[in-house]
C-alpha atoms as a PDB file:
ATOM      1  CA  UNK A   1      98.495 127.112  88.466  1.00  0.00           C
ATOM      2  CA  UNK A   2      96.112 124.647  87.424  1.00  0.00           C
ATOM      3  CA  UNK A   3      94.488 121.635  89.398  1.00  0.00           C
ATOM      4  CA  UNK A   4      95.318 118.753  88.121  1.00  0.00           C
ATOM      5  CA  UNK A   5      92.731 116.135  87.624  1.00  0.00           C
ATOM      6  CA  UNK A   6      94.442 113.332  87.459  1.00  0.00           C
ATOM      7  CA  UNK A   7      97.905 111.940  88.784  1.00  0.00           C
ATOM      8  CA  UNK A   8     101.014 112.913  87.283  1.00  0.00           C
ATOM      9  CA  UNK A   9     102.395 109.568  85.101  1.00  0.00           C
ATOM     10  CA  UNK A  10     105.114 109.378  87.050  1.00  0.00           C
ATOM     11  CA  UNK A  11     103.060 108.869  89.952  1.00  0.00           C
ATOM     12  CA  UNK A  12     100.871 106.538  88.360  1.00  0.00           C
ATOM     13  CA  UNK A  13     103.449 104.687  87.120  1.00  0.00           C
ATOM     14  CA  UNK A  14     105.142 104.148  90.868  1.00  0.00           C
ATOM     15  CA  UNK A  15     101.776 103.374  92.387  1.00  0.00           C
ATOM     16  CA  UNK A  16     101.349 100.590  90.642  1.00  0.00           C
ATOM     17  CA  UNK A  17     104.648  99.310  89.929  1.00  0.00           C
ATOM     18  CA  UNK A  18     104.700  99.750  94.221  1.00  0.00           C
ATOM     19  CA  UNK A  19     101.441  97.881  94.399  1.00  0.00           C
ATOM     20  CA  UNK A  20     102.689  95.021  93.151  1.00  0.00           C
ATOM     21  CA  UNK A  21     105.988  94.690  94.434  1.00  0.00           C
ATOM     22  CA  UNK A  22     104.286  94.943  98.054  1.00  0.00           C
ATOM     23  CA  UNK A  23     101.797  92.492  97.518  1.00  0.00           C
ATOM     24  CA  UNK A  24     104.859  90.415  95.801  1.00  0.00           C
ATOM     25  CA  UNK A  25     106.552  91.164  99.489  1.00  0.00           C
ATOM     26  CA  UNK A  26     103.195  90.581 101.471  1.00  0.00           C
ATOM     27  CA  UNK A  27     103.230  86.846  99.860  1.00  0.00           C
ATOM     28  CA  UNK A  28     106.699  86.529  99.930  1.00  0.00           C
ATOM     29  CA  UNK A  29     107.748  87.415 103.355  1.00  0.00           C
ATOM     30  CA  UNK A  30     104.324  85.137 104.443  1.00  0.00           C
ATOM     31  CA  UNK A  31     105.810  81.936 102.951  1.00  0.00           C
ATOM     32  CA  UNK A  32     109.306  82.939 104.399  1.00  0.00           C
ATOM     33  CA  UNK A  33     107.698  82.613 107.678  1.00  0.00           C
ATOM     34  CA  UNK A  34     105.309  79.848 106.772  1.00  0.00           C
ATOM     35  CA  UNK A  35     108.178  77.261 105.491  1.00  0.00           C
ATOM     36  CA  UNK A  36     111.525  75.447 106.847  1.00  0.00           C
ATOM     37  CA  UNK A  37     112.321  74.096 102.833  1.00  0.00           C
ATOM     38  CA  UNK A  38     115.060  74.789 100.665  1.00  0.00           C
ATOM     39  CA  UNK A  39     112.100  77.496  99.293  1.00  0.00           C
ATOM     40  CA  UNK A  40     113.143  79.728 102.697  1.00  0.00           C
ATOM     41  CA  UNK A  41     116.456  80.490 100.773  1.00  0.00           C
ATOM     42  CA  UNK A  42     115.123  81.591  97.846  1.00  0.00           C
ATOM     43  CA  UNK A  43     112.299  82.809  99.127  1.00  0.00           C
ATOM     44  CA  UNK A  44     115.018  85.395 101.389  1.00  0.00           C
ATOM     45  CA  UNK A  45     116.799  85.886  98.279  1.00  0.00           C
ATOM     46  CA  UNK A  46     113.667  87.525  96.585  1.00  0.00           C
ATOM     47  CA  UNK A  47     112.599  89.855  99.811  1.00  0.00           C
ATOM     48  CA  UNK A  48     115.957  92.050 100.459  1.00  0.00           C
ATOM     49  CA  UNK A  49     116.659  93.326  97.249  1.00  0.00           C
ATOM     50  CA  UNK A  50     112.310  93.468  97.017  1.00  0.00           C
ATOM     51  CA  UNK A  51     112.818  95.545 100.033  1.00  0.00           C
ATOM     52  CA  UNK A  52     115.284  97.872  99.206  1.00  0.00           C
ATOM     53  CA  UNK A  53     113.798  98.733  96.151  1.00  0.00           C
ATOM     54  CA  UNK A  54     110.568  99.168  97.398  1.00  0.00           C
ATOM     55  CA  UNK A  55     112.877 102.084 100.426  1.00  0.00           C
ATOM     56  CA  UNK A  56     114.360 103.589  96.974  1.00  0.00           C
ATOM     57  CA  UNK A  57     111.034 103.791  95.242  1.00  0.00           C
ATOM     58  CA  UNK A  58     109.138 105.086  98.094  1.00  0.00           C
ATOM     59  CA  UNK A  59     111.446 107.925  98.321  1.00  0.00           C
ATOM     60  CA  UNK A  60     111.500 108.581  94.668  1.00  0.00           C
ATOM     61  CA  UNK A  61     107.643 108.230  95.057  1.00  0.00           C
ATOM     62  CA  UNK A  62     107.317 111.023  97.937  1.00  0.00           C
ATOM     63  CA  UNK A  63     109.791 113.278  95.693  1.00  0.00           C
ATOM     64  CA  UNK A  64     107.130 113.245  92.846  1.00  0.00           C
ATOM     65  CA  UNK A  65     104.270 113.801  95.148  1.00  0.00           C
ATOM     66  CA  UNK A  66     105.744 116.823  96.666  1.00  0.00           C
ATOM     67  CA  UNK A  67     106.861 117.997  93.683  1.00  0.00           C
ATOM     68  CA  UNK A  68     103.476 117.145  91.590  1.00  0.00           C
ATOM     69  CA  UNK A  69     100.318 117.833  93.931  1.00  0.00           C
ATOM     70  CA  UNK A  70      98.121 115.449  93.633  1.00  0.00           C
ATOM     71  CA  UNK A  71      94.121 116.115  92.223  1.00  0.00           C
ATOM     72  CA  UNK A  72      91.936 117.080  94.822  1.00  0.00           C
ATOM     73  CA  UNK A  73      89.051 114.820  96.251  1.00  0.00           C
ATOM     74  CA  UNK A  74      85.478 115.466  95.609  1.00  0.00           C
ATOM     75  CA  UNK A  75      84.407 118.510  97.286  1.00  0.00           C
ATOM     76  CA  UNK A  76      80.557 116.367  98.056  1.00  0.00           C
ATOM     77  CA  UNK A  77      83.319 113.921 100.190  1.00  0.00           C
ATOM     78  CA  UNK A  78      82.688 113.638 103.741  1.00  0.00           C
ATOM     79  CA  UNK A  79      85.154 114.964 106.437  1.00  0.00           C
ATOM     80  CA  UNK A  80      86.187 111.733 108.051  1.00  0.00           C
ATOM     81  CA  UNK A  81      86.503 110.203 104.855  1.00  0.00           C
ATOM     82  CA  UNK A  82      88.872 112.837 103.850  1.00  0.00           C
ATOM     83  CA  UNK A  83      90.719 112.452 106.815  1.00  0.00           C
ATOM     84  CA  UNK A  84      91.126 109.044 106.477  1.00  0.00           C
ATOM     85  CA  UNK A  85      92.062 109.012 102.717  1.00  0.00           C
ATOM     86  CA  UNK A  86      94.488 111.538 104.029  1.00  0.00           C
ATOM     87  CA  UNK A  87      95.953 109.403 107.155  1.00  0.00           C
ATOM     88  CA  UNK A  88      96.013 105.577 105.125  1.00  0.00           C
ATOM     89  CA  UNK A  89      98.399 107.351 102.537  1.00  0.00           C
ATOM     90  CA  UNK A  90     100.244 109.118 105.212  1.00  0.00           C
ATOM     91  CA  UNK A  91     100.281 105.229 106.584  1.00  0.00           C
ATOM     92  CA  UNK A  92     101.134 103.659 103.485  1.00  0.00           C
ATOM     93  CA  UNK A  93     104.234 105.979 102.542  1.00  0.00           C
ATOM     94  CA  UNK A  94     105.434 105.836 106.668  1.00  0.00           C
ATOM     95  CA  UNK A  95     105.278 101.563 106.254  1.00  0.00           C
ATOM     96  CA  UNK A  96     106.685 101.254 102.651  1.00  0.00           C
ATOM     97  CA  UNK A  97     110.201 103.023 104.049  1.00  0.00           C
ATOM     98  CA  UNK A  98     109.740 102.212 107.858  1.00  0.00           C
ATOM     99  CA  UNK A  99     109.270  97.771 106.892  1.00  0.00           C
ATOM    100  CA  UNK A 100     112.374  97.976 105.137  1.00  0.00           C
ATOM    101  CA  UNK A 101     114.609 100.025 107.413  1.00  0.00           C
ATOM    102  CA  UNK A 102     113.370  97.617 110.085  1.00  0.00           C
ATOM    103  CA  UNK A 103     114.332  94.095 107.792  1.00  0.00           C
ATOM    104  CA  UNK A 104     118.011  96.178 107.352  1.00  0.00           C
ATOM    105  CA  UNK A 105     118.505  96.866 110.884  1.00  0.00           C
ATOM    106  CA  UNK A 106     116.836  93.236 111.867  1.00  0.00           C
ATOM    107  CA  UNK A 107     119.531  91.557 110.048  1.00  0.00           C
ATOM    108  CA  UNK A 108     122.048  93.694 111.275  1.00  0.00           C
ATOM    109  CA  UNK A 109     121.196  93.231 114.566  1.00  0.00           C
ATOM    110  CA  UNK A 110     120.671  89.331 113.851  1.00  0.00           C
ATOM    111  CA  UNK A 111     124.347  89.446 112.593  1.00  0.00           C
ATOM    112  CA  UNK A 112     123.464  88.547 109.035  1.00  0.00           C
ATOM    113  CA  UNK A 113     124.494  89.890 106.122  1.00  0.00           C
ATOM    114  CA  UNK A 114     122.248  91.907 103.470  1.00  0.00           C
ATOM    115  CA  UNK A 115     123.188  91.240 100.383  1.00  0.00           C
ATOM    116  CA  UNK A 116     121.617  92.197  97.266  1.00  0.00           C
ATOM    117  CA  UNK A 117     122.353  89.691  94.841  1.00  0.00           C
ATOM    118  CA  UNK A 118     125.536  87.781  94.834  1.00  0.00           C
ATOM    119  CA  UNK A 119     128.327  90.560  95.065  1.00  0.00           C
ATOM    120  CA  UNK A 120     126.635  93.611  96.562  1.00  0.00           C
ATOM    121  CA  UNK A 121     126.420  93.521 100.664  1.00  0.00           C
ATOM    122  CA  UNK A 122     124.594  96.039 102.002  1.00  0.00           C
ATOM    123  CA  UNK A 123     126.352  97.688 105.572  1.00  0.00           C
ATOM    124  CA  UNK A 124     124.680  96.965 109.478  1.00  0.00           C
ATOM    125  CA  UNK A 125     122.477  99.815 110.194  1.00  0.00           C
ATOM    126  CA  UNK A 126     122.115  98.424 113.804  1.00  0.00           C
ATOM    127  CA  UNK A 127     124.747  96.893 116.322  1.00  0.00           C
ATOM    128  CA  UNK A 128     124.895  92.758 116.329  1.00  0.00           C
ATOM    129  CA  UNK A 129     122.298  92.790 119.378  1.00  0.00           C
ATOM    130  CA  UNK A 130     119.741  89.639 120.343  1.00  0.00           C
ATOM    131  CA  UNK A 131     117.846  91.066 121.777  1.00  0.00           C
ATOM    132  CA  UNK A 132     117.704  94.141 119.091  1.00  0.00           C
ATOM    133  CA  UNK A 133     116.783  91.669 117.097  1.00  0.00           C
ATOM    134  CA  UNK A 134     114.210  90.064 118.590  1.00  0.00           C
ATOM    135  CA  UNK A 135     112.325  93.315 119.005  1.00  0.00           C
ATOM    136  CA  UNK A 136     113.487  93.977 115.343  1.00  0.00           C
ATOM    137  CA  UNK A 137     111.706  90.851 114.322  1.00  0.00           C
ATOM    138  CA  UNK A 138     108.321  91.504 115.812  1.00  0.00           C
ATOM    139  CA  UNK A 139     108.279  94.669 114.694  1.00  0.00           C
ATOM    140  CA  UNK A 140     108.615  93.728 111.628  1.00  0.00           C
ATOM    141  CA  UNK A 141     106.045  91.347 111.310  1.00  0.00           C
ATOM    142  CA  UNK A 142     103.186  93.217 113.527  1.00  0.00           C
ATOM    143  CA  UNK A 143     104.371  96.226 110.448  1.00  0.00           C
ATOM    144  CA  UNK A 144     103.865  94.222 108.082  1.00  0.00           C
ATOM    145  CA  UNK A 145     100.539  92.779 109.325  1.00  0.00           C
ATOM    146  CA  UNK A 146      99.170  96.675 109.435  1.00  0.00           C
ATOM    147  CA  UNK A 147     100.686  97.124 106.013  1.00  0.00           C
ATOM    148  CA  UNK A 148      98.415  93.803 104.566  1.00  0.00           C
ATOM    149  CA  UNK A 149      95.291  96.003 106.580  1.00  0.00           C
ATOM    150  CA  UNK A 150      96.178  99.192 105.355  1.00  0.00           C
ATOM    151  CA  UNK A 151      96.661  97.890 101.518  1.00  0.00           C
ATOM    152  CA  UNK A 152      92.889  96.136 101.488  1.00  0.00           C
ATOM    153  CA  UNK A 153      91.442  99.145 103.232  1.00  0.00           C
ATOM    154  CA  UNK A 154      93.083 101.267 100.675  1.00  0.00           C
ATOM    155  CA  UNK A 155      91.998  98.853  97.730  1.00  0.00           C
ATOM    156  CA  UNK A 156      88.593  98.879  99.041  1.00  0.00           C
ATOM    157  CA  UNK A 157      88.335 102.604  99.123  1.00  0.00           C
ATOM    158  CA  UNK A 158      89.506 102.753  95.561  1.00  0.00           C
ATOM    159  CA  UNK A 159      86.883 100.081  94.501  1.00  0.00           C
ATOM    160  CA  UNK A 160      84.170 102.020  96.721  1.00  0.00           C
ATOM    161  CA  UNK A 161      84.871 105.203  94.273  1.00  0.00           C
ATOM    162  CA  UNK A 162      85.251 103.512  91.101  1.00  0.00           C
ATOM    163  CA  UNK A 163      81.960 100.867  91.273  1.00  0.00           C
ATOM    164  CA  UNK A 164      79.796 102.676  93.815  1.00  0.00           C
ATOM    165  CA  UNK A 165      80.565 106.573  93.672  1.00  0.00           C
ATOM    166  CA  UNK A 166      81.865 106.479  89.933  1.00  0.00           C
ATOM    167  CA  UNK A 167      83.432 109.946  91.369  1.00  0.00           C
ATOM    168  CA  UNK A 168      86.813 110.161  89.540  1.00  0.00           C
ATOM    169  CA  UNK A 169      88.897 109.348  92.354  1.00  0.00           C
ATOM    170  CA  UNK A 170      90.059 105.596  90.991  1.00  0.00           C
ATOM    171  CA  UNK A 171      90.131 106.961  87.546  1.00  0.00           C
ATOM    172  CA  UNK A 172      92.558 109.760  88.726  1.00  0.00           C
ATOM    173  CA  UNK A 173      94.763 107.245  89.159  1.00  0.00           C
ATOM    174  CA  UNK A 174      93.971 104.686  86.735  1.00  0.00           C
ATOM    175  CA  UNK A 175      97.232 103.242  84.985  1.00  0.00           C
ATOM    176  CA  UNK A 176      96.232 104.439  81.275  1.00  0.00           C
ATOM    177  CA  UNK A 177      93.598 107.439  80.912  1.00  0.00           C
ATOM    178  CA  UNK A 178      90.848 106.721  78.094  1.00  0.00           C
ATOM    179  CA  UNK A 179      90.379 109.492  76.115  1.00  0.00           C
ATOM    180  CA  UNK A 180      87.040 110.986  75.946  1.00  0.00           C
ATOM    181  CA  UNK A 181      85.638 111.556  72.489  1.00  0.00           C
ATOM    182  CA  UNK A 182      82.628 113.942  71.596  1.00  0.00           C
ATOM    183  CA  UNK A 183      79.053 112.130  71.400  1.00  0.00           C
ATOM    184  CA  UNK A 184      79.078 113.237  67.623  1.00  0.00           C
ATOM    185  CA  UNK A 185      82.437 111.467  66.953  1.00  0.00           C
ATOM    186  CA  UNK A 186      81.351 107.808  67.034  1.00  0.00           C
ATOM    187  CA  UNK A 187      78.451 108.337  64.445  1.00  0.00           C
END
C-alpha cells in the first residue's frame, strides 16, 4: 500500500464544505444569542438544520478518514507538535458531533420542537427537564466557545505550514491540487 500524499477528494471536499458551515454556525449561533429581533427566528431557523447536517457530515467525514488514511506529517515535525495536530483533530471531530447532539437534547429538554424546515420534526433525545436544560444550554455555549478556539488554532497551524514551513501539510489538503509541470515544459 502506498502513502498517500495528499487527502483523499472526498476528504477535501468535506473539510471545507465543514469549514464553512461551522464558521456559518459560529456567526450564526453568536447573533442568536446577541439579538431579541424578529432576526432570532430566522436566525434559529438557519442553525438546526446547520446543525444536523454538520452531525451527518461529521460522521460521513470520520467514515472516509478511517477508510482513507490520511498523508503522514513531516517526519523533521516536532513531537508535541505532532501530538497536538493529532489531539485538535481528535477535538474538532469530538465538537462537530458532540455541539449538535447537545442543541438536540437542549431543545428537547427545553420542550421545543426541532424541526428541520417546515414539515420535518426531529424526535426529543432528552426528557422535558429545566433544569436539563439549563445545563444543556451552557454546555452548549462553553462547546461552542472551545470549538471558535480550536478552529483559529487549527487555521493558524495550517497557515504556519503553508507561509512559514512551506512543508506540504496545507497543500495536502488544499481544495484543488496544481499540477506540477517539468522545468523544460514552460519553455
Amino acid at each position: 500500500m502506498t502513502t498517500p500524499i495528499t487527502f483523499h477528494p472526498l476528504a477535501r471536499l468535506l473539510h471545507w464544505t465543514m469549514a464553512a458551515m461551522v464558521v456559518a454556525m459560529l456567526f450564526v449561533g453568536a447573533g442568536m444569542v446577541a439579538t431579541v429581533s424578529a432576526k432570532h427566528a430566522w436566525l434559529l431557523a438557519i442553525h438546526k438544520p446547520l446543525g444536523i447536517a454538520i452531525l451527518l457530515l461529521a460522521i460521513v467525514r470520520l467514515a472516509v478518514r478511517m477508510r482513507h488514511r490520511p498523508p503522514p506529517l513531516p517526519a523533521d515535525l516536532p513531537a508535541w507538535q505532532r501530538l497536538a495536530a493529532l489531539a485538535s483533530h481528535v477535538l474538532l471531530y469530538a465538537l462537530m458531533l458532540a455541539l449538535p447532539l447537545l442543541g438536540w437534547a437542549m431543545l428537547s429538554a427545553g420542550g421545543y420542537p426541532v424541526m428541520l424546515g417546515e414539515s420535518l420534526r426531529l424526535p426529543a433525545i432528552a426528557p422535558e427537564n429545566a433544569v436539563l436544560f439549563a445545563w444543556l444550554r451552557e454546555t452548549h455555549r462553553y462547546l461552542a466557545w472551545l470549538l471558535f478556539l480550536t478552529f483559529v488554532v487549527h487555521m493558524s497551524a495550517a497557515l504556519y505550514h503553508g507561509l512559514i514551513r512551506r512543508d506540504g501539510v496545507l497543500a495536502a489538503m488544499a481544495p484543488i491540487r496544481r499540477r506540477k509541470t517539468h522545468p523544460a515544459a514552460g519553455s
